[in-house]
Protein backbone atom coordinates (compact mmCIF):
# COMPACT_ATOMS: atom_id res chain seq x y z
CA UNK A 1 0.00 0.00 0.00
CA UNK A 2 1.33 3.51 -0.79
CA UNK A 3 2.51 5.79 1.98
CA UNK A 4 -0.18 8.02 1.53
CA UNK A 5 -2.87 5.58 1.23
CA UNK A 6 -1.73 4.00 4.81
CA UNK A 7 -1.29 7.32 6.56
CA UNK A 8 -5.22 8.04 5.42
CA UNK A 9 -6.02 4.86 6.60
CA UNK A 10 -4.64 5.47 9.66
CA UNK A 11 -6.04 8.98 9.68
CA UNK A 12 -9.34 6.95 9.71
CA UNK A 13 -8.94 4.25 12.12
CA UNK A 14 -6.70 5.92 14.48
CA UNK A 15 -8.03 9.73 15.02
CA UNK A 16 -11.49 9.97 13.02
CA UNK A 17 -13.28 6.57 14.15
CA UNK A 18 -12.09 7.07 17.60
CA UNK A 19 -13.56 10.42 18.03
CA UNK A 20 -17.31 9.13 18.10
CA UNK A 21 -17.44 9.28 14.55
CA UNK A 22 -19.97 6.18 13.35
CA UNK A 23 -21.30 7.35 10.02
CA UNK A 24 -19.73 4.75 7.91
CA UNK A 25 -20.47 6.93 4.74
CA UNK A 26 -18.52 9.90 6.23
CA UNK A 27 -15.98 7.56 7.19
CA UNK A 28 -15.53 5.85 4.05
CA UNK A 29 -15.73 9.56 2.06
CA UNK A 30 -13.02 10.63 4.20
CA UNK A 31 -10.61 7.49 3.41
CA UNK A 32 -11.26 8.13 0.05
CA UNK A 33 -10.10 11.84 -0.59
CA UNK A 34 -6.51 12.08 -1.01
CA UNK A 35 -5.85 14.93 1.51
CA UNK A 36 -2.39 15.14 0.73
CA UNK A 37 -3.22 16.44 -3.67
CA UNK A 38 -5.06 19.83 -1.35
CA UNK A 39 -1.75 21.06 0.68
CA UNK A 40 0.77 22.83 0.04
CA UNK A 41 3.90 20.21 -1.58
CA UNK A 42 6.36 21.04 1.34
CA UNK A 43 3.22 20.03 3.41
CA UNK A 44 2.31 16.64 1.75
CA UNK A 45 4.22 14.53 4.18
CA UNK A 46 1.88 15.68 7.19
CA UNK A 47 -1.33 15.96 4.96
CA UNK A 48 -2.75 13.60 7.46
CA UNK A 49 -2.08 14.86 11.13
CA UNK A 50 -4.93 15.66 13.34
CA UNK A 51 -3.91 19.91 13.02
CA UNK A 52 -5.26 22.80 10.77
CA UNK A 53 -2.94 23.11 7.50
CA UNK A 54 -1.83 26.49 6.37
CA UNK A 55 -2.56 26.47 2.46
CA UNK A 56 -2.24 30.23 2.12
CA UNK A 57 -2.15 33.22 4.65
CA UNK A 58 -4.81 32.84 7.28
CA UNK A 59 -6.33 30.04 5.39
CA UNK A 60 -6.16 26.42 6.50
CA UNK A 61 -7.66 23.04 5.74
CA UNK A 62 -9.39 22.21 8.88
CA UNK A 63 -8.15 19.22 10.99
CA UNK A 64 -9.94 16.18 9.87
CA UNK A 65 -11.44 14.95 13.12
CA UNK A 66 -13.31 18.05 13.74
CA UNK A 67 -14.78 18.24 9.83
CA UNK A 68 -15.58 14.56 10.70
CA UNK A 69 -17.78 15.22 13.18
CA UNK A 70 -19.29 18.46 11.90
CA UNK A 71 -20.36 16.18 8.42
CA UNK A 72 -21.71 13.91 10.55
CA UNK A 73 -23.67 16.01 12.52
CA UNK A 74 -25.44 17.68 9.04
CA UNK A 75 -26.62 14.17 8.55
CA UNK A 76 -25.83 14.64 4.63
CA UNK A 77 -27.73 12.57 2.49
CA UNK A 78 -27.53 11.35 -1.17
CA UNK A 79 -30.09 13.74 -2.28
CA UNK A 80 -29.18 16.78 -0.41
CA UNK A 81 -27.75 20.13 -2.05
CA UNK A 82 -24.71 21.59 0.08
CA UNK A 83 -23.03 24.76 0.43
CA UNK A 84 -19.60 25.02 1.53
CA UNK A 85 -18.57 28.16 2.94
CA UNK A 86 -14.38 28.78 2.67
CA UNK A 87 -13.75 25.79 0.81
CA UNK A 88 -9.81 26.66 0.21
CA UNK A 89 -8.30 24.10 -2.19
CA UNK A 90 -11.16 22.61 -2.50
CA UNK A 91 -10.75 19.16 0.52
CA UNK A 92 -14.18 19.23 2.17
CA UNK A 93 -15.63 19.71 -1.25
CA UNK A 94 -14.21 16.88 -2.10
CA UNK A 95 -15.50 15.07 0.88
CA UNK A 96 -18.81 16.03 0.65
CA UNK A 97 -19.25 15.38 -3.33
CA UNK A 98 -18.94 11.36 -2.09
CA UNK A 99 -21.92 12.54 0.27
CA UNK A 100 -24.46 14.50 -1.41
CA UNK A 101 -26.10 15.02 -4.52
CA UNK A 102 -24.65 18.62 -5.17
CA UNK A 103 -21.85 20.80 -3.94
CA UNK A 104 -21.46 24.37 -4.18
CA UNK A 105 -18.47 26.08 -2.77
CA UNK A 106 -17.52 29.43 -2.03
CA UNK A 107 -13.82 31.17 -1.81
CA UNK A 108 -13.23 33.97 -1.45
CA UNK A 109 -9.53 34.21 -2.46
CA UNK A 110 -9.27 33.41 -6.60
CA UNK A 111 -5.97 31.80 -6.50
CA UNK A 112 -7.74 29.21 -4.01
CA UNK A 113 -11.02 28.72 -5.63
CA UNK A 114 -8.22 27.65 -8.89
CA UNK A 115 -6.66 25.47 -7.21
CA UNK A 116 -10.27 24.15 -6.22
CA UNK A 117 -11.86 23.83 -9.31
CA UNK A 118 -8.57 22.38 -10.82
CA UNK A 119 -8.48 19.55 -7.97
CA UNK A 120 -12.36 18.47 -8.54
CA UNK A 121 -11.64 18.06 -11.98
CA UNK A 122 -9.32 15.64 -11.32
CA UNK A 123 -10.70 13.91 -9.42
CA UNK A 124 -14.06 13.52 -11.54
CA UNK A 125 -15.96 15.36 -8.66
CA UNK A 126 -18.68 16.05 -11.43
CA UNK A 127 -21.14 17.15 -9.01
CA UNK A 128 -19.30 20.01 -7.84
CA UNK A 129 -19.51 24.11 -8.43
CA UNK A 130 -16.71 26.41 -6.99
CA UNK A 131 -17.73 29.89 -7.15
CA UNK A 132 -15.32 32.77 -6.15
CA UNK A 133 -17.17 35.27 -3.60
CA UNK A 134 -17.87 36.94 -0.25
CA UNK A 135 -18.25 34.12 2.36
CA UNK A 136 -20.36 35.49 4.41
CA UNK A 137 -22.95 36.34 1.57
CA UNK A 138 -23.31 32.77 0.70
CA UNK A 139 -24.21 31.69 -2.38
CA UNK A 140 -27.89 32.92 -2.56
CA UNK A 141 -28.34 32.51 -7.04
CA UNK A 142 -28.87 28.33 -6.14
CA UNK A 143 -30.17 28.58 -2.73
CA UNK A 144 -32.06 27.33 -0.93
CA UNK A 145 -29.44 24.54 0.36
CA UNK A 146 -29.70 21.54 2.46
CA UNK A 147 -27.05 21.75 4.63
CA UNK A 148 -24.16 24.77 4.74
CA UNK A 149 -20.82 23.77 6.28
CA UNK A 150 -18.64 26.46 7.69
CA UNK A 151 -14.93 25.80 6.98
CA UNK A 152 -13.63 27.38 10.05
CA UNK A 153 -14.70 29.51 13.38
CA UNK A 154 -17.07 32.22 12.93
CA UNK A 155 -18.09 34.69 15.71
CA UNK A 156 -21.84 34.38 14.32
CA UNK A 157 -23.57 32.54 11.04
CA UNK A 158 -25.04 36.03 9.51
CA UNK A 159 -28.75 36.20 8.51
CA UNK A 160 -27.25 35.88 5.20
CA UNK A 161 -26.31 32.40 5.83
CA UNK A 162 -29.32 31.22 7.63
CA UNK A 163 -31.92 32.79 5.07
CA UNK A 164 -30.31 30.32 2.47
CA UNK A 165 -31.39 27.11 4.46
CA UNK A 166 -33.82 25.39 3.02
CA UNK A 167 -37.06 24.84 6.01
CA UNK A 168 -35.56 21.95 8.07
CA UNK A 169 -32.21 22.63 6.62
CA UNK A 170 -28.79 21.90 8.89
CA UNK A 171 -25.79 24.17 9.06
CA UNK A 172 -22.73 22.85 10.73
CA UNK A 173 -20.07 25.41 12.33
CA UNK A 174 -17.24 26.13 14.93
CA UNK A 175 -18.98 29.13 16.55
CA UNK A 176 -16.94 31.39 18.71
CA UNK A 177 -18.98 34.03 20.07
CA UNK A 178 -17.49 37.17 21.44
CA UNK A 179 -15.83 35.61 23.97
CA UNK A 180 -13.84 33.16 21.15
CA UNK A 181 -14.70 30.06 22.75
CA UNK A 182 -14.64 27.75 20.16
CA UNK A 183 -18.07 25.34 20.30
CA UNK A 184 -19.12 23.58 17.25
CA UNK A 185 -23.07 23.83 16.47
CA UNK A 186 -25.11 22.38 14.70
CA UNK A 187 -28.07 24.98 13.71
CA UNK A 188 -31.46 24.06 12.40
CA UNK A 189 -34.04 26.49 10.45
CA UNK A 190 -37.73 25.18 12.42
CA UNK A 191 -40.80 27.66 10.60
CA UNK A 192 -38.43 30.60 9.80
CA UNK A 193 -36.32 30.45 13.25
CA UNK A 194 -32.68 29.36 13.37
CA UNK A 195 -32.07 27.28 16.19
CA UNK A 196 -28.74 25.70 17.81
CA UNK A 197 -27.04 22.74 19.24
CA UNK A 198 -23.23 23.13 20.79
CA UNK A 199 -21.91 19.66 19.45
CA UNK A 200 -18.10 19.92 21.25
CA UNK A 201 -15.87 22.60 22.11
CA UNK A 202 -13.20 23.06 19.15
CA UNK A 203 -10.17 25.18 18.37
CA UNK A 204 -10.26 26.17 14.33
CA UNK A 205 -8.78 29.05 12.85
CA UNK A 206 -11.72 32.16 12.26
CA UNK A 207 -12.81 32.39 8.96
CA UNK A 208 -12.29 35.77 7.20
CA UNK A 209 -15.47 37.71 7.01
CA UNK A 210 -17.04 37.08 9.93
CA UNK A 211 -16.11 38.63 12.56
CA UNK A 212 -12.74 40.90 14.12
CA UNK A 213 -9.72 38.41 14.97
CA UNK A 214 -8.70 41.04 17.36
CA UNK A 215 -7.65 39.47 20.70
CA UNK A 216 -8.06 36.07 18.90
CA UNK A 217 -5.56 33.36 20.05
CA UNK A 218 -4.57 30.65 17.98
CA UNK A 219 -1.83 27.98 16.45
CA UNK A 220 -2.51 26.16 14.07
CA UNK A 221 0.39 23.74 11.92
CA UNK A 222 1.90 26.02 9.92
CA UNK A 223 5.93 25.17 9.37
């Protein structure tokens, strides 16, 4: 077996599975994707640590245990329509394309969304759109979504988020709140209302956008 292969194999059994993570279709989307093809080269080697990756400045893939159990929380199925918010070079698309019907992802930085589209192309992720914008605005032309994944910490999901859930649609995020406690939520839209769930607490890197990163403490793997 490859190097890779065994280090996402052991990515699976030894920090993902462990980690309450029982969905056998996340797991097996997640041993599928090779994480290593959506870092940095000089980062490759340690594509499949249980850390944040820097792939550009302030921008990171985020560690694989905590996207784990955020996917499995959204309780994706086959038929659902996502939207993934800060999708960077494009991993968690990848991910969830194995999951759900459709995937459209936002990025807000063009080099990244390249690098994005490039990557699901090559890997036949047909069902994919990457679409360079504002990630707090969303991606409102194909709303309304199923589920919205939030690719890092945000100090609040803004109403332009939430108003693109479909009525009993899930969104999955690390929210920090003003006092930058990471807690990751799952959020549900009930008759109009947006209503929460803290999951676990988790340290991710804040997405940009959302919030001031003044007084916010973090470090992530970045050599």
């Amino acid at each position: 077996m490859p190097a890779y292969d065994t280090a996402r194999a052991n990515m699976v059994e030894n920090q993902v599975r462990p980690n309450k993570v029982t969905d056998d279709r996340v797991l097996k989307a997640m041993a599928a994707v090779p994480r290593e093809r959506f870092v940095p080269e000089k980062f490759a080697g340690i594509a499949y640590v249980d850390e944040d990756i820097a792939v550009s400045e302030g921008r990171y893939l985020m560690e694989p245990m905590v996207l784990a159990r955020l996917l499995q929380a959204a309780a994706i199925t086959a038929g659902d329509v996502v939207l993934d918010i800060g999708c960077a070079t494009g991993y968690s698309t990848a991910v969830l394309a194995r999951l759900a019907d459709t995937v459209v992802a936002v990025e807000s930085e063009a080099g990244l969304a390249e690098a994005a589209i490039a990557l699901m192309t090559e890997l036949d992720a047909d069902n994919t759109a990457v679409v360079t914008g504002e990630l707090a605005e969303g991606y409102a032309k194909q709303a309304p979504y199923d589920v919205i994944v939030l690719e890092g910490a945000v100090e609040e999901v803004p109403r332009a988020l939430s108003d693109q859930l479909v009525e009993g649609g899930r969104m999955v995020a690390v929210v920090t709140g003003a006092n930058r406690v990471g807690r990751a939520t799952l959020l549900r839209r009930l008759h109009g209302v947006l209503s929460s769930r803290v999951l676990f607490d988790a340290s991710v890197p804040l997405l940009p956008g959302f919030g001031s990163e003044r007084g916010f403490v973090f470090s992530p793997l970045v050599l």
